[in-house]
C-alpha atoms as a PDB file:
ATOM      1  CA  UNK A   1      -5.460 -13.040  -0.780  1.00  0.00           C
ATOM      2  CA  UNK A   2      -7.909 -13.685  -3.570  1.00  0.00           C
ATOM      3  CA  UNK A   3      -7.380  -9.492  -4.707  1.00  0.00           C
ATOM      4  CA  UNK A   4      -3.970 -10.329  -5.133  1.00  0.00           C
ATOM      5  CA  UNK A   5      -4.788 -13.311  -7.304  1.00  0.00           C
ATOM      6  CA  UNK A   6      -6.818 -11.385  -9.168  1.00  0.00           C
ATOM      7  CA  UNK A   7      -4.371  -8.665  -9.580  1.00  0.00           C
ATOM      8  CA  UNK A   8      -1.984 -10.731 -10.663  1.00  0.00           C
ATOM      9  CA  UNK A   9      -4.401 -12.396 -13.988  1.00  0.00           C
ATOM     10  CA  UNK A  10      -5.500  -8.843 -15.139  1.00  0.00           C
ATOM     11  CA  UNK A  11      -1.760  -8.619 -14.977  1.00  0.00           C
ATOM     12  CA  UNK A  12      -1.168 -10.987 -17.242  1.00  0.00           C
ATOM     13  CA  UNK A  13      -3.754  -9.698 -19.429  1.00  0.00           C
ATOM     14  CA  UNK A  14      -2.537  -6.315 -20.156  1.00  0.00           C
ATOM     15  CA  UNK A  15       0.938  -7.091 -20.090  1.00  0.00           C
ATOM     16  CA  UNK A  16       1.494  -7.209 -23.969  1.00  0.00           C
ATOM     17  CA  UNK A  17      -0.443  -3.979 -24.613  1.00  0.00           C
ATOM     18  CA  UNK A  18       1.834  -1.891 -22.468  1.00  0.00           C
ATOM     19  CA  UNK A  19      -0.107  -1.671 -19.445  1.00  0.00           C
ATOM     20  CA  UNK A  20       0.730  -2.033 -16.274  1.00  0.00           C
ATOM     21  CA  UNK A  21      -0.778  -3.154 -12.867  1.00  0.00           C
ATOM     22  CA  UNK A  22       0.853  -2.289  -9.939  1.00  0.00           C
ATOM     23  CA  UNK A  23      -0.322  -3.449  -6.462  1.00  0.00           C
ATOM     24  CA  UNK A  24       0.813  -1.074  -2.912  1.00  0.00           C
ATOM     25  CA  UNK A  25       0.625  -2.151   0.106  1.00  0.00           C
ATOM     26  CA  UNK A  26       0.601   0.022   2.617  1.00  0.00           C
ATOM     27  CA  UNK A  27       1.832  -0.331   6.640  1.00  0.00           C
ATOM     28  CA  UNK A  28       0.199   1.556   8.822  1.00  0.00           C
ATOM     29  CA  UNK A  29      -0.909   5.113   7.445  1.00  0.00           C
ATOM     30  CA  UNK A  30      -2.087   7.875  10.042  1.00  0.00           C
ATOM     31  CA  UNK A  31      -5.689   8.739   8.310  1.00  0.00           C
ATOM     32  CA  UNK A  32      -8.906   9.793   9.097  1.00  0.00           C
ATOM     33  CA  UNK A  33     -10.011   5.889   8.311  1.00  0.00           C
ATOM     34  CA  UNK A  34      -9.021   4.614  11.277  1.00  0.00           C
ATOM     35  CA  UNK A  35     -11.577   6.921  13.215  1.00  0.00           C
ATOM     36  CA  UNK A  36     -14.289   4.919  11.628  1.00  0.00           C
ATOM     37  CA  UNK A  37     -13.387   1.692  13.658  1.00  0.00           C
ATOM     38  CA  UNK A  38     -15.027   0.784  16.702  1.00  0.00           C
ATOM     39  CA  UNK A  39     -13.804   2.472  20.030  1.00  0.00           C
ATOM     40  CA  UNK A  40     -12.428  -1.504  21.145  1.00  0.00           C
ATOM     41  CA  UNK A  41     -10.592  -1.638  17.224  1.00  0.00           C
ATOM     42  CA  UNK A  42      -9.735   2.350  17.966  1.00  0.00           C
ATOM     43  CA  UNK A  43      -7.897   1.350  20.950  1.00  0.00           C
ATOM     44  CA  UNK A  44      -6.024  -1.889  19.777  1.00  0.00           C
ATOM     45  CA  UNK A  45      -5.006   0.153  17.258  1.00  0.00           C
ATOM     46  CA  UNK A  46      -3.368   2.702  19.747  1.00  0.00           C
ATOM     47  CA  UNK A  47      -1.680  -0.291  21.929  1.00  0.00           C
ATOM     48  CA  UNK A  48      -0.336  -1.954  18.481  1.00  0.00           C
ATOM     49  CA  UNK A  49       1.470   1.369  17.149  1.00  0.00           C
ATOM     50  CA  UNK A  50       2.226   3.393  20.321  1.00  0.00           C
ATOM     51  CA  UNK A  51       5.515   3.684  19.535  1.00  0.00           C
ATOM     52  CA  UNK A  52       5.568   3.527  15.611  1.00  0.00           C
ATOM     53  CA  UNK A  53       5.793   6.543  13.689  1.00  0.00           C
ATOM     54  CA  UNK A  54       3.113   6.197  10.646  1.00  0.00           C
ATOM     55  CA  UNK A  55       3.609   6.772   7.640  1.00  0.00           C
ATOM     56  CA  UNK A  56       1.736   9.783   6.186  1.00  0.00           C
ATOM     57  CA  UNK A  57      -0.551   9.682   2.923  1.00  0.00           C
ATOM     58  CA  UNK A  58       2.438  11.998   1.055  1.00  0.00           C
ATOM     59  CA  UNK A  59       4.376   8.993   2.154  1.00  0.00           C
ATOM     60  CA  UNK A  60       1.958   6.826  -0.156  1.00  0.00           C
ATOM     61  CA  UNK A  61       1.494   9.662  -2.720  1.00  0.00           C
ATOM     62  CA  UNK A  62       5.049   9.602  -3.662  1.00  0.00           C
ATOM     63  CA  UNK A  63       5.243   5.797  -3.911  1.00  0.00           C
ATOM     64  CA  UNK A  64       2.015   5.839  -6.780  1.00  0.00           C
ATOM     65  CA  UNK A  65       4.438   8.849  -8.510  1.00  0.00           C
ATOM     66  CA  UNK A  66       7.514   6.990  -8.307  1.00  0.00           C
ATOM     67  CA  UNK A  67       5.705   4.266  -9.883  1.00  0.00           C
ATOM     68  CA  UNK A  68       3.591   5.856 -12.593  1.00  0.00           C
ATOM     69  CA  UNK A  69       6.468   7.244 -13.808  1.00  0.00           C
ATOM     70  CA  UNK A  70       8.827   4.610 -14.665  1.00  0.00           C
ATOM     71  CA  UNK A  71      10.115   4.430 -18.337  1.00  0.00           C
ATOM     72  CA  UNK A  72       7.388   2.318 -20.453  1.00  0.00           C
ATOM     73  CA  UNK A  73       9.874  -0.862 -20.168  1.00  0.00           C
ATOM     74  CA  UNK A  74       9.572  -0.917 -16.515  1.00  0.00           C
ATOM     75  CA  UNK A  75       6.736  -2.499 -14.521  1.00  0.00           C
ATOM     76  CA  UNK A  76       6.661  -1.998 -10.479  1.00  0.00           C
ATOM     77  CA  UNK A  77       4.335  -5.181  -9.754  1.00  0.00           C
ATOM     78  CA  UNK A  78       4.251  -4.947  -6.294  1.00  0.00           C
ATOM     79  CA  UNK A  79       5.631  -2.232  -3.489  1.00  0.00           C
ATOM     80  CA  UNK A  80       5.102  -2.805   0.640  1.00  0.00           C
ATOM     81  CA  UNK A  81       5.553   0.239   2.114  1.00  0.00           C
ATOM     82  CA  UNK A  82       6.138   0.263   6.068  1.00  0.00           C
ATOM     83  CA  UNK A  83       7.667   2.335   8.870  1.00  0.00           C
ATOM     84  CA  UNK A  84      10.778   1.306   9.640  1.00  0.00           C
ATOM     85  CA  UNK A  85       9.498   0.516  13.468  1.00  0.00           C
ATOM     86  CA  UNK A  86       6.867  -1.483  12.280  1.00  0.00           C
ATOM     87  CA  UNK A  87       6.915  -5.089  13.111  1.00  0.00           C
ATOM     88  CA  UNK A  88       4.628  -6.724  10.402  1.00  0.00           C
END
């Protein structure tokens, strides 16, 4: 994942001026994005997560909170975020 890699040396940059650079990584999210996809990509989307309930973009929202507002000393470098029934 060259963003990642990336990520991770601005990281390093910042890290003695108090900065931080946190990466999320969200599951699967029910948005209006997914609309966007192909009807073929619409409907192995549908088959993939029949049974999963998504996580909603408050879900997301309050994980970005929880970590912008961690005490100075405290850096959340990365967070995966998934429903519990999701697989991978």
């Amino acid at each position: 994942m060259p963003w990642a890699r990336s990520a991770s040396r601005f990281d390093r940059r910042v890290t003695g001026r108090h900065l931080r650079v946190s990466l999320v990584e969200p599951g699967a999210v029910e948005t209006e994005l997914s609309s966007h996809n192909r009807p073929e990509v619409l409907e192995s989307i549908k088959e993939r997560f029949a049974d999963v309930e998504r996580l909603q973009a408050d879900d997301i929202a309050e994980a970005i909170v929880y970590i912008v507002t961690r005490p100075r000393h405290v850096a959340i470098n990365e967070m995966l975020i998934r429903p519990t029934e999701q697989e991978q």
